[in-house]
Every structure is written in C-alpha cells, then in structure tokens.
Protein backbone atom coordinates (compact mmCIF):
# COMPACT_ATOMS: atom_id res chain seq x y z
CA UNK A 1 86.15 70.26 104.44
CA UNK A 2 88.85 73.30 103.39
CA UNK A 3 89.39 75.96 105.45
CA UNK A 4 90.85 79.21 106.21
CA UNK A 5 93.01 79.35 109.13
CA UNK A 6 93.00 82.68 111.09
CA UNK A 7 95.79 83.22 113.41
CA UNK A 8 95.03 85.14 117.14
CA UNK A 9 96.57 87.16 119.48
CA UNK A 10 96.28 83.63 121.53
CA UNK A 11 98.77 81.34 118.96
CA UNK A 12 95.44 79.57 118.65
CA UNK A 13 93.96 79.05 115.06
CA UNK A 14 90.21 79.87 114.12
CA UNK A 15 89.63 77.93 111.84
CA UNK A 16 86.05 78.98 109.09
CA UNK A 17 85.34 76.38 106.61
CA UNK A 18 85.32 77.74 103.57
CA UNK A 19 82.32 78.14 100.57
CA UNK A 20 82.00 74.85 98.24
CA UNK A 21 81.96 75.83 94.63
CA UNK A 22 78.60 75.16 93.90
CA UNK A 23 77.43 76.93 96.77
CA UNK A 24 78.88 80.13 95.26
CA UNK A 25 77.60 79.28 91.78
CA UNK A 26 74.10 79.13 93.18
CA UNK A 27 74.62 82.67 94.81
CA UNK A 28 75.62 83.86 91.65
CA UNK A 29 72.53 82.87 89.80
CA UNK A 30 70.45 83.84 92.56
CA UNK A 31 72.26 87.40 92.26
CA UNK A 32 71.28 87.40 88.40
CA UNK A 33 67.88 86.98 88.63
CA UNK A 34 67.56 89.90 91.12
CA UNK A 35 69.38 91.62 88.13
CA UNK A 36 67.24 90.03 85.51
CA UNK A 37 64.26 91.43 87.62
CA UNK A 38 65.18 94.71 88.33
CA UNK A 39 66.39 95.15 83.75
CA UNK A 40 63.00 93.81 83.06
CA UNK A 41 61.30 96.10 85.82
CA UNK A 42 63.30 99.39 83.82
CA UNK A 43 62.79 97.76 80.32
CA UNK A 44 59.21 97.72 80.61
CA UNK A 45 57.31 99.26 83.67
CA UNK A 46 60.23 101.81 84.63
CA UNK A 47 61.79 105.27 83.22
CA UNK A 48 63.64 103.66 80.24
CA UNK A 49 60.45 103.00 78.82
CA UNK A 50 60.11 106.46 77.78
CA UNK A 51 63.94 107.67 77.25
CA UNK A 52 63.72 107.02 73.40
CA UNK A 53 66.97 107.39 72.04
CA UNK A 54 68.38 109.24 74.63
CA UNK A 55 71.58 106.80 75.23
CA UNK A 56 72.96 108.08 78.22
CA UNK A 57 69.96 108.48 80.60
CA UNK A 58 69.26 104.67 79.65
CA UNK A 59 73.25 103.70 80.66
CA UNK A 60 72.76 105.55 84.38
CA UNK A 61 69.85 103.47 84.45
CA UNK A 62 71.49 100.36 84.59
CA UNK A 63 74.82 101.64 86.40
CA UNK A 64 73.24 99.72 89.35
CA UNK A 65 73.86 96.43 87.44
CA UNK A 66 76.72 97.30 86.56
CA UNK A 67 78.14 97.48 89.71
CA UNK A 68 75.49 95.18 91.57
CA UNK A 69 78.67 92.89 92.90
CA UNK A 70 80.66 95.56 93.92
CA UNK A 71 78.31 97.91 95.44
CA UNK A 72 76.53 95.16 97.44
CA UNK A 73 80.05 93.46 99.03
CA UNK A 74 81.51 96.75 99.91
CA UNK A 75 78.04 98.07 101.59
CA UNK A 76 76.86 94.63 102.82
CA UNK A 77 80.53 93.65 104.44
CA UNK A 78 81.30 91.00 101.78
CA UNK A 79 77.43 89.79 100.89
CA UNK A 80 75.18 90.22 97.84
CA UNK A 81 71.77 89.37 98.22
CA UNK A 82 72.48 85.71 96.59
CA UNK A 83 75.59 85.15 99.10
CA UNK A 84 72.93 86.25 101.93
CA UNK A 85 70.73 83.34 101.08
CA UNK A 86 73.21 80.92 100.77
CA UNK A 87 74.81 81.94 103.65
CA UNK A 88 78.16 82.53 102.56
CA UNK A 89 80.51 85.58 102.45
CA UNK A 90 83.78 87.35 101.32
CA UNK A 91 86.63 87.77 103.90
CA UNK A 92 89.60 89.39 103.87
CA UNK A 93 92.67 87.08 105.33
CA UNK A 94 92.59 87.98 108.81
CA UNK A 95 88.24 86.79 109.05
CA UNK A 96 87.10 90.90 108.32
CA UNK A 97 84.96 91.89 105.88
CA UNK A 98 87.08 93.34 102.49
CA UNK A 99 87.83 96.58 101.56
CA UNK A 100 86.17 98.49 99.30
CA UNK A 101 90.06 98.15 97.12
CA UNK A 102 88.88 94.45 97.34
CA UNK A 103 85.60 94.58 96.77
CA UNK A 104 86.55 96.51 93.42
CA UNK A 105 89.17 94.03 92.26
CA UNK A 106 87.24 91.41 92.74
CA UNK A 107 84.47 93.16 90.51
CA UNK A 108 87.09 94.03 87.87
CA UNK A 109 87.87 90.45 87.74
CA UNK A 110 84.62 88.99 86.91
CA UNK A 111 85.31 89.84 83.47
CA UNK A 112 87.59 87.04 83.50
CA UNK A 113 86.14 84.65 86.08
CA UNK A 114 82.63 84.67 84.56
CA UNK A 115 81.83 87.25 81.54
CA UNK A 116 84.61 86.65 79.12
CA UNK A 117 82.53 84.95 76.56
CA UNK A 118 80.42 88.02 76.55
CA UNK A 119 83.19 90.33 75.77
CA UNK A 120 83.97 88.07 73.02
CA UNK A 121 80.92 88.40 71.77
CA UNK A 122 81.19 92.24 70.85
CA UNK A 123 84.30 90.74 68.12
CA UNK A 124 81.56 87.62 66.89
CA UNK A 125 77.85 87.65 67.55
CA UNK A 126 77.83 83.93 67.28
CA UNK A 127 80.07 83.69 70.45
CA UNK A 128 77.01 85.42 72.33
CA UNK A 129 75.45 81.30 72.26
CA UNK A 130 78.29 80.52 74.82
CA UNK A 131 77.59 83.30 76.67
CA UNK A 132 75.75 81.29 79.72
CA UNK A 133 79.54 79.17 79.93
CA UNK A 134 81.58 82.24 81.07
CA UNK A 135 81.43 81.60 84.77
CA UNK A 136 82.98 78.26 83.83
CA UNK A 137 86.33 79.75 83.94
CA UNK A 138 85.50 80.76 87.68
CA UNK A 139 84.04 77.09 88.34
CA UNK A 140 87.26 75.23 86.90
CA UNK A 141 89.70 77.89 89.07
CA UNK A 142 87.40 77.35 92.01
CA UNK A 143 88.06 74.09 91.62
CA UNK A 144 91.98 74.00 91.32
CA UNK A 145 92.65 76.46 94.30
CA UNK A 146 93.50 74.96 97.33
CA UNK A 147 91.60 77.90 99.32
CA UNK A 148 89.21 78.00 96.40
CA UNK A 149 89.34 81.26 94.92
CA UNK A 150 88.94 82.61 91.76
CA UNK A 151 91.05 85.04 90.12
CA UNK A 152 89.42 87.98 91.93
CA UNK A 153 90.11 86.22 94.93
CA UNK A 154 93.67 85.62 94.45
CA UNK A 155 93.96 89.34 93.37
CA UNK A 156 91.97 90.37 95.57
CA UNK A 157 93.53 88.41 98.73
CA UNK A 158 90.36 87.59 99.32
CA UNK A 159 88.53 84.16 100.43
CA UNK A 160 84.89 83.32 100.25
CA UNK A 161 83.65 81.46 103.50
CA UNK A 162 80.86 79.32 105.28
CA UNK A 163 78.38 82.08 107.58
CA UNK A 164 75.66 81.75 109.54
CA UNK A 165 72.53 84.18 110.48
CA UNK A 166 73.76 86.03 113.77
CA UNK A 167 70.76 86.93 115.90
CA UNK A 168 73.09 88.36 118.53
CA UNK A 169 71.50 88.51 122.23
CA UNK A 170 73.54 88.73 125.49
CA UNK A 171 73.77 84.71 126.00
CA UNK A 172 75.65 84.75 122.85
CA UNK A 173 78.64 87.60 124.43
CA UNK A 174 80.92 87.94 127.10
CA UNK A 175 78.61 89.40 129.32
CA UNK A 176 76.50 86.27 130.06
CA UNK A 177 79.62 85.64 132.33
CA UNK A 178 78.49 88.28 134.28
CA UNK A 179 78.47 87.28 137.89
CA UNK A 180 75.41 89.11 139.84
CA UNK A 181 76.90 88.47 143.20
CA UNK A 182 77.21 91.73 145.41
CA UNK A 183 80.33 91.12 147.16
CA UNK A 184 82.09 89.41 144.35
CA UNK A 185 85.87 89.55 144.57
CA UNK A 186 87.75 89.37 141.64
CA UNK A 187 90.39 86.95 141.21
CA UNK A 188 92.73 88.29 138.03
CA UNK A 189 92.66 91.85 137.88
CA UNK A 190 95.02 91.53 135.41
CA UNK A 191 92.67 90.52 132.91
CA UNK A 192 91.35 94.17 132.22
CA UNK A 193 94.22 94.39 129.85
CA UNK A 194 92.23 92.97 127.56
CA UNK A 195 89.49 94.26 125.40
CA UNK A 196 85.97 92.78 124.62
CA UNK A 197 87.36 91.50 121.62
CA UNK A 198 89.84 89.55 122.78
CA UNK A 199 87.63 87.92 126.18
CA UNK A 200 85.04 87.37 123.39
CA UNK A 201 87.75 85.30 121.64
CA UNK A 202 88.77 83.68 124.55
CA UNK A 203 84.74 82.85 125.55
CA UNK A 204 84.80 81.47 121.82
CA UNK A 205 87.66 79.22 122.14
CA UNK A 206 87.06 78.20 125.67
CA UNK A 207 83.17 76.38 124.39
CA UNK A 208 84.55 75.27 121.28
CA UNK A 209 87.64 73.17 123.67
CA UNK A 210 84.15 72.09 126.12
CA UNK A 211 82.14 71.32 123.29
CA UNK A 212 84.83 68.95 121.44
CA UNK A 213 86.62 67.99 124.78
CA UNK A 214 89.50 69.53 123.01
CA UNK A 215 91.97 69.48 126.50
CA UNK A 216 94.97 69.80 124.02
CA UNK A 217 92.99 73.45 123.20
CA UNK A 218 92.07 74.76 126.71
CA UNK A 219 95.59 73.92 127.84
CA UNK A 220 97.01 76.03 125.29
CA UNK A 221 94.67 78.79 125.33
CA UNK A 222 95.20 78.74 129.44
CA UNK A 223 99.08 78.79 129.16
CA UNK A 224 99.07 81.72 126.23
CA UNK A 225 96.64 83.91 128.45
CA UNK A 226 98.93 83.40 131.38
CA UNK A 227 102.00 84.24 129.86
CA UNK A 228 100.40 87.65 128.04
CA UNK A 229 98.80 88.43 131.45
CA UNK A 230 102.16 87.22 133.59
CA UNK A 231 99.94 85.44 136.05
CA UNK A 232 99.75 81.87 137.41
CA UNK A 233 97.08 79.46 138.51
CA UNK A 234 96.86 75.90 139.57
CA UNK A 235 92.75 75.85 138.99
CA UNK A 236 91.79 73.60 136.27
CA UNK A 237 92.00 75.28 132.78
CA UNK A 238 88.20 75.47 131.87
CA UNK A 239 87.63 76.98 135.84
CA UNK A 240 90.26 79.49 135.54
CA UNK A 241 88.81 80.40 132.23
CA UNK A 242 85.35 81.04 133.27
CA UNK A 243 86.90 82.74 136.15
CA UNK A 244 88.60 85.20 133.93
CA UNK A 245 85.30 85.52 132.04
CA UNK A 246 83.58 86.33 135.05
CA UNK A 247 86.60 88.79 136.65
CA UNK A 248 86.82 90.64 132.85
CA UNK A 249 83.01 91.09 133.25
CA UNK A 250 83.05 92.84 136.75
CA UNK A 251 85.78 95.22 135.90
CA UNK A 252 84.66 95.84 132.76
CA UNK A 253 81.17 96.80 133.49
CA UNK A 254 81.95 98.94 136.96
C-alpha cells in the first residue's frame, strides 16, 4: 500500500497509508448527491421556487454548491461529508489538516481534475453528453502519481489519506500512563521538556514497536529520546519508555 511518510522530532517516520483512487471517487459521488439533494430541495420545495426571473437571488442560492468542496475541507479540517463516510481525508505534508490557501487551490483545480468537460460545454452543447467523464482526468492523474494526487493536490501540496473514526477517551492518551501511586518517585525529570504532543508521539511509536515487535524501532526511538533529553539508561527500551510515560505523567499533571 502507498504512503506518506511524516518525519518527527524523533528521526522516526509515521508513516499514513494513503486514499486508493476509487475510494476518493466514491467520496466524490457521495458528495454529489448531497449536492443533487440539496439543488432539487431549492428547485422545487425551497425559495427559488418563487424568485421568477430574478437572476441573482437564484445564483446566492446555490453559492453553497458552488463552494461545497471548499467550504466543507477548510471547516471540516480536510473532510466533506463523502470523505467522512469513506473515511478518508486531506493533509497537508507534515499529517495537519490544510489551509484554507489549500483548501481553495484545490477547489480552483477541480475545474481541471473533474469539470472540464462541463466548461466545454458552454463552447458546444453536444459536449454536455460527456459531461459525467470529467473526473476522468482526476482518475487517470490519480493513477500516475506516485503519492496519488491530482492536480489540486500537487498544487495544492496536498495528499489525501487513509482515517479512522476517533472516539478519543483517556485509554487512548498519554495519561493512561498515569501512575496512581502516592509516593511515586520519578525517575527522568528531564522528560518535562517535552510537551503532550511529543510524549503522545512517543506513547504512539512505543505500541506500534510492541505491537509489530519492531526492536529495530524502540531502539531507535530510545536512543533519539536520550540524546534530546541528554540522559542515559541501561533499562530495557520498552521499560524505560513506559517509565518516561509514567514520569511525563506525574510532572505534568502536579
């Protein structure tokens, strides 16, 4: 599977697979049918019905489709409603969410990664038959890119990757390494240098190494934290880890 690799603070590589093609086609539809929905609802039931000839109140009523894509990655950190349920998302190269400057280049570029045949339909009518075809030019970039991106990604700097639902509860942070003890005694003090967002990192890497008995990973993630912390140890890398876990924890929450 293709992936993006993130570099850390820790030399250590995240590595998120990244969206298949089809996957993101799917999204797309599933986006255009909220759209479809939402035309039909103003078309018939809502206030265009009664705007008559009045072109511009119509327009504003369909700005929201107009900028569906862009609107819903900047507000919804890189997810439209179609992305949601197919569980994939637009990231920036570092794993963030984009920028709203992304999120509108990427937009811009759909004219070329999926509606050109409709533009060429305002210079021949007869084009408007090939009209459902236009995100083929996406598709067949997709396809060629060896981080899969279209030209709005490439423009962009943008990737589209693999996400999961994150029902966040304590068990799933740093602080389920909190030891309860009374008259714990902290072993690294050292470790308060770092912020949640780098022990949460470091908790990341440390059960991805146990989970794929990755010892080749734990000993580098143990020799990098040692060197940025200027400390030593001669526990065994997954101990000393937990017991920075559990020493980051104690200070952290005093």
């Amino acid at each position: 599977m293709d992936t993006l690799k993130i570099p850390t603070f820790l030399n250590v590589e995240l590595s998120i697979p990244l969206a298949g093609t089809w996957k993101r086609y799917f999204a797309f539809t599933i986006d255009w049918m909220f759209k479809g929905a939402y035309i039909l609802l103003m078309a018939y039931w809502g206030p265009a019905r009664y705007a008559g000839d009045t072109v511009l109140p119509v327009i504003a009523l369909f700005l929201p489709v107009y900028f569906y894509s862009f609107l819903s990655e900047w507000f919804f950190r890189g997810q439209t409603p179609g992305k949601m349920l197919m569980k994939i998302k637009v990231a920036g190269p570092d794993g963030n969410p984009p920028s709203a400057a992304q999120c509108l280049v990427r937009w811009i570029f759909l004219f070329a990664d999926a509606y050109g045949t409709l533009l060429l339909a305002f210079m021949n009518s007869w084009v408007v038959v090939l009209t459902p075809f236009g995100p083929l030019v996406g598709i067949l970039r997709i396809e060629r890119s060896p981080y899969r991106q279209r030209f709005g990604d490439l423009a962009a700097g943008t990737f589209v990757v693999n996400t999961q639902d994150e029902y966040f509860t304590v068990e799933d942070t740093i602080y389920s390494y909190v030891n309860h003890k009374q008259n714990y005694v902290v072993t690294y003090p050292e470790v308060i240098r770092f912020s949640d967002k780098d022990m949460t990192l470091v908790k990341n890497l440390l059960e991805k190494s146990e989970h794929h008995y990755d010892e080749e990973l734990l000993d580098k993630l143990s020799k990098r934290i040692k060197e940025l912390l200027e400390i030593s140890s001669e526990e065994p890398d997954s101990v000393f880890l937990r017991k920075l876990l559990n020493d980051y924890n104690h200070l952290a929450l005093k």
